[in-house]
Protein backbone atom coordinates (compact mmCIF):
# COMPACT_ATOMS: atom_id res chain seq x y z
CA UNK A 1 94.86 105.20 96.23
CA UNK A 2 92.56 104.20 93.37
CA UNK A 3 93.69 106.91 91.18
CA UNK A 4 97.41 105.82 92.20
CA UNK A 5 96.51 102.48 90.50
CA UNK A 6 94.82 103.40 87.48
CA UNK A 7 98.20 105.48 86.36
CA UNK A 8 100.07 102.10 87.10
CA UNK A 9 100.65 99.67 83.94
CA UNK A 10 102.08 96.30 83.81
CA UNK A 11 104.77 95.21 81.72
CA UNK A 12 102.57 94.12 78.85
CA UNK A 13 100.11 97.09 78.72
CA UNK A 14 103.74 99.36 78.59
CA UNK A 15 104.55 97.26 76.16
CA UNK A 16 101.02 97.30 73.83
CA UNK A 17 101.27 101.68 74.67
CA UNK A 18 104.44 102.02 72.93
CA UNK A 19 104.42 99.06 70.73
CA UNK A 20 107.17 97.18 71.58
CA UNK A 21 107.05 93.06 72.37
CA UNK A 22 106.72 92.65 76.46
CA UNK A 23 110.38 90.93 76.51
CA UNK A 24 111.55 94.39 74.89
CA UNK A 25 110.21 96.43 77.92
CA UNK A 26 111.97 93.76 80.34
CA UNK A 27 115.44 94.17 78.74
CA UNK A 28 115.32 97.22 79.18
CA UNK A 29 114.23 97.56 82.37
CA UNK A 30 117.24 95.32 83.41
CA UNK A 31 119.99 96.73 85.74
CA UNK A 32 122.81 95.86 83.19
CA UNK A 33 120.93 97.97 80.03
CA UNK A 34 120.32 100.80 82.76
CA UNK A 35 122.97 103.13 81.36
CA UNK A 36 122.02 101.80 77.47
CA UNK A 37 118.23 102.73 77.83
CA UNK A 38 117.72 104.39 81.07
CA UNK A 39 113.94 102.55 81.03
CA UNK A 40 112.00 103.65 84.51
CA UNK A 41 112.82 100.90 87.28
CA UNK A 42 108.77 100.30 88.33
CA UNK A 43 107.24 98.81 91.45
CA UNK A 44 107.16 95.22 92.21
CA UNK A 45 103.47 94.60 93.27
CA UNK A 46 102.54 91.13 94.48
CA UNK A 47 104.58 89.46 91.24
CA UNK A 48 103.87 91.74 89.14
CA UNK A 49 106.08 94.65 87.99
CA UNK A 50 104.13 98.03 87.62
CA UNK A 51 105.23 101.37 85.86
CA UNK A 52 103.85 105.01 86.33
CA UNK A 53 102.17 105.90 82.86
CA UNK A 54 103.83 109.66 83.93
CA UNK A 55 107.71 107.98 83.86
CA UNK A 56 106.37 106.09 81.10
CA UNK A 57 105.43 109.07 79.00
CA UNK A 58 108.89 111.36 80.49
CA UNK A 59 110.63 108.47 78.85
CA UNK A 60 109.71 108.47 75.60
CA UNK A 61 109.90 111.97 75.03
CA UNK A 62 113.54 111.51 76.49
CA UNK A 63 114.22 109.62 73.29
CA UNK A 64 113.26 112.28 70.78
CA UNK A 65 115.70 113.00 68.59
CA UNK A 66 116.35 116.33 66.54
């Protein structure tokens, strides 16, 4: 369970990793830009939403371009 957690970020620390602003990382995330960005959905812990640094990571090498 503790390891579970540490690999869990919040919406700002995604945001400070891949240096975008927070409200960036919440468009994004929202159901409407799904098909735009395809940003991982997260957990909702408590009121907090929480990503897996793992999707995080798949993610952005997703967006590599050649």
């Amino acid at each position: 369970m503790v390891k579970l957690l540490s690999t869990l970020l919040s919406t700002k620390e995604v945001a400070e990793y891949l240096g975008y602003h927070k409200d960036t990382i919440r468009k994004m995330r929202m159901r409407k830009n799904q098909s735009k960005y395809n940003f991982p959905q997260g957990f909702k812990i408590g009121g907090t939403i929480k990503y897996e640094k793992s999707e995080i990571d798949q993610w952005y090498k997703s967006r590599r371009v050649s």
